[in-house]
N, C-alpha and C. Protein backbone atom coordinates (compact mmCIF):
# COMPACT_ATOMS: atom_id res chain seq x y z
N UNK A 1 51.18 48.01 48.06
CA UNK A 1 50.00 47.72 47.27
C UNK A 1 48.79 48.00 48.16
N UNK A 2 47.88 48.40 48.02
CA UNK A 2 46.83 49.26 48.51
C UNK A 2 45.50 48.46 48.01
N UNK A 3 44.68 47.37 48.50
CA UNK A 3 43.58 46.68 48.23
C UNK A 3 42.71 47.84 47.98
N UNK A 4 41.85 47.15 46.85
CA UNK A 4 40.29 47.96 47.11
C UNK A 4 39.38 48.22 48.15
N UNK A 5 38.61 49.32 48.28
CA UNK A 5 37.69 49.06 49.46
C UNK A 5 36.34 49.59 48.94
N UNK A 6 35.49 49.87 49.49
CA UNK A 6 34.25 50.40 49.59
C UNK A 6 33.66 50.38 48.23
N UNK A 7 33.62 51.36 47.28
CA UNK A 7 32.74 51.25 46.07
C UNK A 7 33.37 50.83 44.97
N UNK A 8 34.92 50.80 45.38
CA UNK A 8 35.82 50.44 44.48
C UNK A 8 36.37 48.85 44.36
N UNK A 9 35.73 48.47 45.71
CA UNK A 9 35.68 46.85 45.83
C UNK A 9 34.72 46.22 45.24
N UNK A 10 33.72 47.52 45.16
CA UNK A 10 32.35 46.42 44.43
C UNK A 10 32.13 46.67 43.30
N UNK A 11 33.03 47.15 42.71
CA UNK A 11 33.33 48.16 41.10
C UNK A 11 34.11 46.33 40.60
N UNK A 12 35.18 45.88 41.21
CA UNK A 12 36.06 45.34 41.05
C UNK A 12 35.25 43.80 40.79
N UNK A 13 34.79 43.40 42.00
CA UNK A 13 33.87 42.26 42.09
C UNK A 13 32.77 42.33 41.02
N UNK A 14 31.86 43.27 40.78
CA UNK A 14 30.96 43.24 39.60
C UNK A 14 31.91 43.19 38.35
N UNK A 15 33.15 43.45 38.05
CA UNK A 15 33.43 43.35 36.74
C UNK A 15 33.99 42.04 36.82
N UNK A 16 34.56 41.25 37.80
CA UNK A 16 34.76 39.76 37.95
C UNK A 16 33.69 38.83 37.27
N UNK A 17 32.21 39.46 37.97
CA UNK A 17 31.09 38.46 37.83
C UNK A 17 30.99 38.76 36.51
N UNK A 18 31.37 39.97 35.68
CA UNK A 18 30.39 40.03 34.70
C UNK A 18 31.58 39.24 33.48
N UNK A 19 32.75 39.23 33.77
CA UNK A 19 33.69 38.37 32.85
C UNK A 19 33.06 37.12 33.01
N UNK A 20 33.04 36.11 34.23
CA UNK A 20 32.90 35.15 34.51
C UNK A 20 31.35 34.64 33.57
N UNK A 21 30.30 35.58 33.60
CA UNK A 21 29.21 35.78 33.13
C UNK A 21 29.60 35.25 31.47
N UNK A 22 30.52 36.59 31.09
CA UNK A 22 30.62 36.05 29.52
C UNK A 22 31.40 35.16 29.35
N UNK A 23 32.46 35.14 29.74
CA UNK A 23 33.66 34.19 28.86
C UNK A 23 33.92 33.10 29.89
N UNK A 24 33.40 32.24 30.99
CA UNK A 24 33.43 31.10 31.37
C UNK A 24 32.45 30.34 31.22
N UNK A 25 32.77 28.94 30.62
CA UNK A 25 31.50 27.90 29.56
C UNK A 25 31.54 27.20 31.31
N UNK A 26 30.31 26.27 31.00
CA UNK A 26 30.67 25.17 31.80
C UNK A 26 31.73 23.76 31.45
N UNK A 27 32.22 23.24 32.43
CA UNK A 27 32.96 22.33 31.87
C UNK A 27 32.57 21.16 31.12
N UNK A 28 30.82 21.21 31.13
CA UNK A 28 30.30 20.06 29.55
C UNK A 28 30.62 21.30 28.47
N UNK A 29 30.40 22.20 28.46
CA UNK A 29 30.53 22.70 26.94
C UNK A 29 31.56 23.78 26.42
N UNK A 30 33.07 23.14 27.19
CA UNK A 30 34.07 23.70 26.87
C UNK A 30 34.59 22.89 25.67
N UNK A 31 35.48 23.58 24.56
CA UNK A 31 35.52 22.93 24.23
C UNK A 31 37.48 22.42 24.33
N UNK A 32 38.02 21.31 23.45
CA UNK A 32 39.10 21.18 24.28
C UNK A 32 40.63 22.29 24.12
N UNK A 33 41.29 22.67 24.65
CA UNK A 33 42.57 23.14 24.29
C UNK A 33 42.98 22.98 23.41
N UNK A 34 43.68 23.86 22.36
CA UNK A 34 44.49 23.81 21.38
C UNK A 34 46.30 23.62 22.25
N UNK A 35 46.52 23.39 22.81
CA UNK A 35 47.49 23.22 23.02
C UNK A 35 48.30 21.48 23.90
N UNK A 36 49.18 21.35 23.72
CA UNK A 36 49.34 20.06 24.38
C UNK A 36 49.81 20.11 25.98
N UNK A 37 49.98 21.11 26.32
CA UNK A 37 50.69 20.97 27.97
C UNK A 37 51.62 22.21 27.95
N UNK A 38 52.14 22.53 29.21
CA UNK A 38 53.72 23.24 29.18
C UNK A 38 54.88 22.52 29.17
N UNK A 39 55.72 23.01 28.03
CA UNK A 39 56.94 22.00 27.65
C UNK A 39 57.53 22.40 28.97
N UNK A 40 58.06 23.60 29.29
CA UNK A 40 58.82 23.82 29.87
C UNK A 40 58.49 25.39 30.11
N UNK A 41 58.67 25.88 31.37
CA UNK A 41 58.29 27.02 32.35
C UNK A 41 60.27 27.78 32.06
N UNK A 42 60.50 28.61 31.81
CA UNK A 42 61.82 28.85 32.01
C UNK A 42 61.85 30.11 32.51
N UNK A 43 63.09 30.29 33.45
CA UNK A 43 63.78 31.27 34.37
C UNK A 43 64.95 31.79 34.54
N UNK A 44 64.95 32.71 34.90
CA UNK A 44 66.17 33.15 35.15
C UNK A 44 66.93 32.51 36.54
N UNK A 45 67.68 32.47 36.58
CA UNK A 45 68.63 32.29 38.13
C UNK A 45 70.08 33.07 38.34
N UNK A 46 70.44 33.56 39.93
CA UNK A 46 71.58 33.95 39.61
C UNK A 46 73.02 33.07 40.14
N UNK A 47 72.43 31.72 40.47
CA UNK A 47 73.77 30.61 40.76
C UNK A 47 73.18 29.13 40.14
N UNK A 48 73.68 29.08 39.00
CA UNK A 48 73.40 27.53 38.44
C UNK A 48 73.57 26.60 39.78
N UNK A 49 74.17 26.30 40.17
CA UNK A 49 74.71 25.07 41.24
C UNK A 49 73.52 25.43 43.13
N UNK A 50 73.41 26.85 43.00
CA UNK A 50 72.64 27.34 44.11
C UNK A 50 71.46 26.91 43.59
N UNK A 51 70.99 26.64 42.06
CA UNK A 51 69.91 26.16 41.38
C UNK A 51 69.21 24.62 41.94
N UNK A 52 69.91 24.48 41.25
CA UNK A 52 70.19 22.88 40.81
C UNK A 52 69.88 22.34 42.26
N UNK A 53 71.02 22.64 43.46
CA UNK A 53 70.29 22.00 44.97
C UNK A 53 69.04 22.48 45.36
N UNK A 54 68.66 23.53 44.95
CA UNK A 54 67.24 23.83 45.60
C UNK A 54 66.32 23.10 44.73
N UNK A 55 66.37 22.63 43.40
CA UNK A 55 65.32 22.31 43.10
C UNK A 55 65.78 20.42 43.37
N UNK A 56 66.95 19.87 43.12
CA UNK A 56 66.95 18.75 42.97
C UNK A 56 66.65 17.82 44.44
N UNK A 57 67.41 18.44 44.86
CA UNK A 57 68.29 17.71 46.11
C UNK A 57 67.18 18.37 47.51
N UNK A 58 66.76 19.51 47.42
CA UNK A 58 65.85 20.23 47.95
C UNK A 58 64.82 19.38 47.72
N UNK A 59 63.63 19.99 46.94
CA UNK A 59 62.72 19.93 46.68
C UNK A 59 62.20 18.27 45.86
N UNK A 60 63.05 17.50 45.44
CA UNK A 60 63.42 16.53 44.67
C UNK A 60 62.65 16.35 42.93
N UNK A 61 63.23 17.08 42.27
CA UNK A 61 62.74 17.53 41.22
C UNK A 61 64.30 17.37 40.38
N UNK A 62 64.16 16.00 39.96
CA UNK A 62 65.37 15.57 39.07
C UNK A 62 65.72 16.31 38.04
N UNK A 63 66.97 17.01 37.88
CA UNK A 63 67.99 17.45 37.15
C UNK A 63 67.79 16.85 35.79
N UNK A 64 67.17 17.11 34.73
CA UNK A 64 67.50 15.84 33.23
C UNK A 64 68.38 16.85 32.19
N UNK A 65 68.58 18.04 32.06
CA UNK A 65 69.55 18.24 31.27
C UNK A 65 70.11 19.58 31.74
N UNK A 66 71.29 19.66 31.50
CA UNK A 66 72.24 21.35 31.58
C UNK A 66 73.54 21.38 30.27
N UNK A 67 72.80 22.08 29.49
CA UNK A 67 73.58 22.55 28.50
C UNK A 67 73.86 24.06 28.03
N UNK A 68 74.84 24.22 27.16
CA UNK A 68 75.08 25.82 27.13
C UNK A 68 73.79 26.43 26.37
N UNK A 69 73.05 27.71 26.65
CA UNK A 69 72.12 28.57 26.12
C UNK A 69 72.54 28.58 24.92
N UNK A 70 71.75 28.38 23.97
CA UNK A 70 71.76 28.43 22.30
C UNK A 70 72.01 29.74 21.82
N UNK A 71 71.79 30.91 22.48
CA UNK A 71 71.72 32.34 22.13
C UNK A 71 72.34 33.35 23.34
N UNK A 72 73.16 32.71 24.19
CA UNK A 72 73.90 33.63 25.22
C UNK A 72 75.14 32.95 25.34
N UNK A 73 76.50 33.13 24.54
CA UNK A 73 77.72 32.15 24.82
C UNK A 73 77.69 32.40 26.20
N UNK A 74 78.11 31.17 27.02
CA UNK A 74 79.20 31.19 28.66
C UNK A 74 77.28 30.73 29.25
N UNK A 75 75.93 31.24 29.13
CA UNK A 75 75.04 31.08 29.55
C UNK A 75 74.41 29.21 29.93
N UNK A 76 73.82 29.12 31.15
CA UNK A 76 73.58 27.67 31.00
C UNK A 76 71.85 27.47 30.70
N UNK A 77 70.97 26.47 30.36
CA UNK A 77 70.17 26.48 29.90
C UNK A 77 69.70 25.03 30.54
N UNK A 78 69.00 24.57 31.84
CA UNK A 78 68.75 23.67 32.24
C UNK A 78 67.23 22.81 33.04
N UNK A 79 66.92 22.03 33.07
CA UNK A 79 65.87 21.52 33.14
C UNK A 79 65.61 20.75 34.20
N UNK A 80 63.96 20.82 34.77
CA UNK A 80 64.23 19.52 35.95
C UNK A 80 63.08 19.55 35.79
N UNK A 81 62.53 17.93 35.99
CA UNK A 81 60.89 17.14 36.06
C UNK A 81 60.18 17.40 37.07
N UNK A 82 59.34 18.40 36.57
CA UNK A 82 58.05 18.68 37.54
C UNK A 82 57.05 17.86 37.93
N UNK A 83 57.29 16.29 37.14
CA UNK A 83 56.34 15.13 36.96
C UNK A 83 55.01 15.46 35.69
N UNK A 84 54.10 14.68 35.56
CA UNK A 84 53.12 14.54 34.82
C UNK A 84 53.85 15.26 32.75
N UNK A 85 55.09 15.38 32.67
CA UNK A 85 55.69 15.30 31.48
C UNK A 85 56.07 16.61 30.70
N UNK A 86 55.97 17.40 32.16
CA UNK A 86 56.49 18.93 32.44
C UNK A 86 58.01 19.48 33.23
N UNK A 87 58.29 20.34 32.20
CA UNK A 87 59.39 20.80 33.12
C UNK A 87 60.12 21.97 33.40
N UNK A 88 60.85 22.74 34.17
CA UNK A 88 61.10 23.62 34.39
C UNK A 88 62.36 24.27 34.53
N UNK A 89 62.41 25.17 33.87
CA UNK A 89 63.57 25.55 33.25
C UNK A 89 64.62 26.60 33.51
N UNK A 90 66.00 27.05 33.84
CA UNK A 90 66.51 28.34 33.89
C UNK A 90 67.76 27.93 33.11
N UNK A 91 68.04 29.70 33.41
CA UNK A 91 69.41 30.38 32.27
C UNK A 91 69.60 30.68 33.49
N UNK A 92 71.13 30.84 33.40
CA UNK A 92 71.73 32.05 33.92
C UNK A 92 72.50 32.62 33.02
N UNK A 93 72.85 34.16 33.15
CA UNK A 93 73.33 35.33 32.26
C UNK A 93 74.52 35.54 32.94
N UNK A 94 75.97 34.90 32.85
CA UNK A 94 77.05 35.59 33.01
C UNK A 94 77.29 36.65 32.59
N UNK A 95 77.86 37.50 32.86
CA UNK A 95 78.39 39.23 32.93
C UNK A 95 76.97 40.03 33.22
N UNK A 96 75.73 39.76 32.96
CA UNK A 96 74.57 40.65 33.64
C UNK A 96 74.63 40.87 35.49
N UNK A 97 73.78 41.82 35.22
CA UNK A 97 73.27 41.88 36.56
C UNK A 97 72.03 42.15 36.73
N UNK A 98 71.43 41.55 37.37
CA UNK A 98 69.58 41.53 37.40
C UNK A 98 69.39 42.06 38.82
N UNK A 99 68.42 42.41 38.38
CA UNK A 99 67.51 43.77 39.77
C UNK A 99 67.26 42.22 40.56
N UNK A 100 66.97 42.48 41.71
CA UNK A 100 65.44 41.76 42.69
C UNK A 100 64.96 41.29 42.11
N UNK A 101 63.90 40.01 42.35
CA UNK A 101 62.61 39.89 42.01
C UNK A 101 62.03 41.25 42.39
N UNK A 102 60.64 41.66 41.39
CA UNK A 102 59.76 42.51 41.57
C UNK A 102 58.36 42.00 41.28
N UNK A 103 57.34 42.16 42.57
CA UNK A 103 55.70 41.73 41.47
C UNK A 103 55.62 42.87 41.25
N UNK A 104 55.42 42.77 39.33
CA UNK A 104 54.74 43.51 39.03
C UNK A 104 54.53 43.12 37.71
N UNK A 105 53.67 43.57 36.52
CA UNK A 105 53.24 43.44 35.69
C UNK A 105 53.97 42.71 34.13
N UNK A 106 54.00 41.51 34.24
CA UNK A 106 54.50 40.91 33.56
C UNK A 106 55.44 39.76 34.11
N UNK A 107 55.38 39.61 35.57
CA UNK A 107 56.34 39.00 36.25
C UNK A 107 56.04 37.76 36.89
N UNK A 108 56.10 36.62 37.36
CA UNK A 108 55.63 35.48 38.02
C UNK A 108 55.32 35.29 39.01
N UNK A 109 53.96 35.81 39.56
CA UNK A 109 53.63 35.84 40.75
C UNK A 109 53.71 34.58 42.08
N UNK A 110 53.74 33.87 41.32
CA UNK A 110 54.05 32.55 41.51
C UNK A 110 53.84 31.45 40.89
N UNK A 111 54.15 30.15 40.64
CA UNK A 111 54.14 28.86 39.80
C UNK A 111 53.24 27.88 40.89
N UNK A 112 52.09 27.29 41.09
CA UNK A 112 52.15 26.41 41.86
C UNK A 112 52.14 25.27 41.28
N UNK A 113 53.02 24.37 42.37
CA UNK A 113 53.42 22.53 41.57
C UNK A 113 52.28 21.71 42.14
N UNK A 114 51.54 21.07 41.41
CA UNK A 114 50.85 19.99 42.64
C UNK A 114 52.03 18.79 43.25
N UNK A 115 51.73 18.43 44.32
CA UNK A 115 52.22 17.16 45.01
C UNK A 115 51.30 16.26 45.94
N UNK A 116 51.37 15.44 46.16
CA UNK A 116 50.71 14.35 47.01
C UNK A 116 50.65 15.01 48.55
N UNK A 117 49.89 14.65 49.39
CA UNK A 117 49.80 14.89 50.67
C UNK A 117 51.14 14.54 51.25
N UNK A 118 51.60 13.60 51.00
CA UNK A 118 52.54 13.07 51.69
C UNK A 118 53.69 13.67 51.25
N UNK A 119 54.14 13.75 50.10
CA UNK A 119 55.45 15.03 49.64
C UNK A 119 54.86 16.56 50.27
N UNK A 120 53.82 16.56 50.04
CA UNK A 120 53.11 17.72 51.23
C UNK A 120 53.65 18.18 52.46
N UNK A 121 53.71 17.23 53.30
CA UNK A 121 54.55 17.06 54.55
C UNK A 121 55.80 16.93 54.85
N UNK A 122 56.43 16.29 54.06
CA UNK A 122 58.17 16.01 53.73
C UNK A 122 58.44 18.05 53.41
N UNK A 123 57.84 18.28 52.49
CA UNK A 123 58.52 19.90 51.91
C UNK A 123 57.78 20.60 53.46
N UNK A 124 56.88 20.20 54.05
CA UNK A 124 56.88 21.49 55.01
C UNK A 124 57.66 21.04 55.74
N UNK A 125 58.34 19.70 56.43
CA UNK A 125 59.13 19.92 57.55
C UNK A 125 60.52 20.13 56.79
N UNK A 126 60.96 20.05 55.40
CA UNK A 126 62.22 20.91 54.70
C UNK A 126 62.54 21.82 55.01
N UNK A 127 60.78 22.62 54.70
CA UNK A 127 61.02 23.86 55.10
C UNK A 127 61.53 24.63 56.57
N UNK A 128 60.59 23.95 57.08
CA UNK A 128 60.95 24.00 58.88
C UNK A 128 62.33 24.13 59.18
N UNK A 129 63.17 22.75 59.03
CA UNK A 129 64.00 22.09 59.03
C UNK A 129 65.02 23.68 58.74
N UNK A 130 64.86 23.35 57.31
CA UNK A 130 65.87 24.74 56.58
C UNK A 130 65.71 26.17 57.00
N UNK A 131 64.82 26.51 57.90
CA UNK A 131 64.60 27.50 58.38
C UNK A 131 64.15 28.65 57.24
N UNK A 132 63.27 28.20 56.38
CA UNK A 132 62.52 28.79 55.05
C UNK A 132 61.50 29.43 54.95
N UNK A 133 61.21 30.66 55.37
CA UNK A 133 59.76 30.95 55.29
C UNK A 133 58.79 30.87 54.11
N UNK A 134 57.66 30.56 54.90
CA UNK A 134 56.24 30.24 54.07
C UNK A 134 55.50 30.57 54.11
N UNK A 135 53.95 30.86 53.69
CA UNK A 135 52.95 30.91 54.50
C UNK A 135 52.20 29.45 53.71
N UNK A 136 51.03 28.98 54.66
CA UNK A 136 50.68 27.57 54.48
C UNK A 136 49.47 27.43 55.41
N UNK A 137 49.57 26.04 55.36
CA UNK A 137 48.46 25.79 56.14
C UNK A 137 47.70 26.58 57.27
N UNK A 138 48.25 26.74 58.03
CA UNK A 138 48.30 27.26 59.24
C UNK A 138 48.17 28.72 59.20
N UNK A 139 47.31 29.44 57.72
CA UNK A 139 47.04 30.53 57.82
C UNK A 139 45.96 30.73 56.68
N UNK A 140 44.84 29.26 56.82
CA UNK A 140 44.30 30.11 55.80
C UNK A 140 44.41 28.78 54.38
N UNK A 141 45.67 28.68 53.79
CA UNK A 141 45.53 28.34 52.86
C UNK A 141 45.78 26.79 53.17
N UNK A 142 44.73 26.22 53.69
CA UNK A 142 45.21 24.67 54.26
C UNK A 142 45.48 23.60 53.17
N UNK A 143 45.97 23.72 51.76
CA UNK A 143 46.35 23.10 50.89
C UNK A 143 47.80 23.43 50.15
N UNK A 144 48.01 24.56 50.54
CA UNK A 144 49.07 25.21 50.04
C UNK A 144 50.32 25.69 51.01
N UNK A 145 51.28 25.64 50.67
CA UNK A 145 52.63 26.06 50.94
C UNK A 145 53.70 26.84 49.66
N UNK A 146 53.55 28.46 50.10
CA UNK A 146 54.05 29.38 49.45
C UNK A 146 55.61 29.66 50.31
N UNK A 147 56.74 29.67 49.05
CA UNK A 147 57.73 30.81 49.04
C UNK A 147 58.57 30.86 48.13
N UNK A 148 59.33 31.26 48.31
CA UNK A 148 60.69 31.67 47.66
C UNK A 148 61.82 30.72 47.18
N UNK A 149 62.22 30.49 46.14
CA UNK A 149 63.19 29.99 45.64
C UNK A 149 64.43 31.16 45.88
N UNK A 150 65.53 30.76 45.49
CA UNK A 150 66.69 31.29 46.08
C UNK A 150 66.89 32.44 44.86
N UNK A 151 66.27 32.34 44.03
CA UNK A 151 65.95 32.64 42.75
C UNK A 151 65.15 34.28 43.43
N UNK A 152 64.11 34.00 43.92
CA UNK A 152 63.42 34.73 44.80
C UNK A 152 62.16 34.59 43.67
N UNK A 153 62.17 33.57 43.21
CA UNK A 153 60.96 32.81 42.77
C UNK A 153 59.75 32.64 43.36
N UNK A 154 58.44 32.77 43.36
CA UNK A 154 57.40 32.34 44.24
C UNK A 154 56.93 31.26 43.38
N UNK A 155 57.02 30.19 44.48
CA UNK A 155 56.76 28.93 44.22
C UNK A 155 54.84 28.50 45.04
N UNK A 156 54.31 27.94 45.31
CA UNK A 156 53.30 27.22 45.65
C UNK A 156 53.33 26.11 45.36
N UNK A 157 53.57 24.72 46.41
CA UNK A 157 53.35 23.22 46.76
C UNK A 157 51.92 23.22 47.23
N UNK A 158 51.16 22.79 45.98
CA UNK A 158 49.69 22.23 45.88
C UNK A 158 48.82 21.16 46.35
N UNK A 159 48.33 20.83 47.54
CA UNK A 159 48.34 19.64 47.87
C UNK A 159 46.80 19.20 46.97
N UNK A 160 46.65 18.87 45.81
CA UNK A 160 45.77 18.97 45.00
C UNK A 160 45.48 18.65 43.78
N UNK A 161 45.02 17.61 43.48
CA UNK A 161 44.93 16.72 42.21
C UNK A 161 44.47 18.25 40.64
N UNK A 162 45.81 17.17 39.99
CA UNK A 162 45.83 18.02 38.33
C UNK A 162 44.24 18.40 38.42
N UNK A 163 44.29 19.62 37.71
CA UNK A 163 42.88 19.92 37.40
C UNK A 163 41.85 20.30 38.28
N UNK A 164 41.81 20.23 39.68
CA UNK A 164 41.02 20.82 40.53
C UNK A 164 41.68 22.51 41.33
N UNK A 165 40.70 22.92 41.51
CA UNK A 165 40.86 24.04 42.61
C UNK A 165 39.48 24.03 43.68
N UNK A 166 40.57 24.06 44.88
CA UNK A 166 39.82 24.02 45.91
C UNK A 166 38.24 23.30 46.01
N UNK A 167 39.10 22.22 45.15
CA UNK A 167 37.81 20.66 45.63
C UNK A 167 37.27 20.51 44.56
N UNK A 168 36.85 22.09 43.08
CA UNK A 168 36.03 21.64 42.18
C UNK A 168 36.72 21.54 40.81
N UNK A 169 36.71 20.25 39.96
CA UNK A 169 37.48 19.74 39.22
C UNK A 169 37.02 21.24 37.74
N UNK A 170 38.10 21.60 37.45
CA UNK A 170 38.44 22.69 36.58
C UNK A 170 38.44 22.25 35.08
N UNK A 171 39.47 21.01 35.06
CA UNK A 171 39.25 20.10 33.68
C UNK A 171 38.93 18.86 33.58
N UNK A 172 38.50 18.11 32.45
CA UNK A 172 38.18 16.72 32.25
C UNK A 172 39.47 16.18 33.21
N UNK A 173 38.51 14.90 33.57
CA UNK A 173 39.07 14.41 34.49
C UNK A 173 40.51 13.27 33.30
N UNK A 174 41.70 13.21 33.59
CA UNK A 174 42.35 12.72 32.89
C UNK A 174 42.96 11.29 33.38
N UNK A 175 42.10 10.92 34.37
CA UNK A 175 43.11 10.04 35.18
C UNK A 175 43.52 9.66 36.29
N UNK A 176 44.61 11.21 36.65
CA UNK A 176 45.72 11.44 37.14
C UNK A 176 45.75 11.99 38.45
């Protein structure tokens, strides 16, 4: 992938400002979502059980259901609590075979989860620990911890209250 540079960087940046210009309100005169939340984020995987420990037992993101795929016989279809009343989801496709992860257009560049400072620290020395690469603090993104699920998922651990980015609150404050 080949960044922009020179006139083509500022081609890029002026059409940023000029979206931002039209189609971002301020947050008094947004008005609210038509939607209620994400039920559920769903994925592919290629080992249910290689699943299941990375997100449960790993990451601690409780297991609440695994049942057969409604529309793939032999397929499993399972869930685990991302907290705040979200959750996240995979299949796996017996007899397929799936490429790599690829970024590219249409694909999940990454998911980031928020967590507390303190689960903050527990997942980076996991990571450590498990010998997992990341990139994180220590380069830049001093709130964040990026990688890979086994999935070859890109994940992001948010150290960062619902609704903010980088300090400035994005939506009504809910609480939480």
């Amino acid at each position: 992938m080949t960044e922009p540079t020179g006139d083509d960087l500022n081609a890029t940046r002026a059409r940023r400002a000029a979206l931002r210009e039209r189609y971002l309100r301020p947050l008094d005169e947004r008005p609210e979502s038509t939607a209620r939340g994400v039920h559920h984020a769903a994925f592919v995987c290629r080992d249910v059980e290689q699943t299941i420990r990375f997100y449960q037992d790993f990451l601690g993101f409780p297991l609440v259901e695994l049942v057969e795929n409604r529309d793939y016989a032999g397929s499993s279809h399972f869930f685990f609590d991302i907290g705040n009343h979200n959750m996240l989801g995979f299949f796996d496709f017996p007899g397929h075979s799936h490429p790599e992860f690829s970024e590219t257009i249409g694909s999940l560049q990454h998911m980031a989860i928020s967590v507390s400072g303190e689960q903050f620290d527990v997942a980076k020395a996991k990571l450590d620990e498990a010998g997992i690469e990341y990139l994180g603090p220590d380069r830049g993104a001093h709130d964040s911890l990026y990688f890979r699920d086994p999935n070859g998922l890109g994940l992001e651990l948010y150290r960062e209250t619902l609704g903010v980015f980088e300090g400035t609150r994005l939506l009504p404050d809910s609480g939480r």
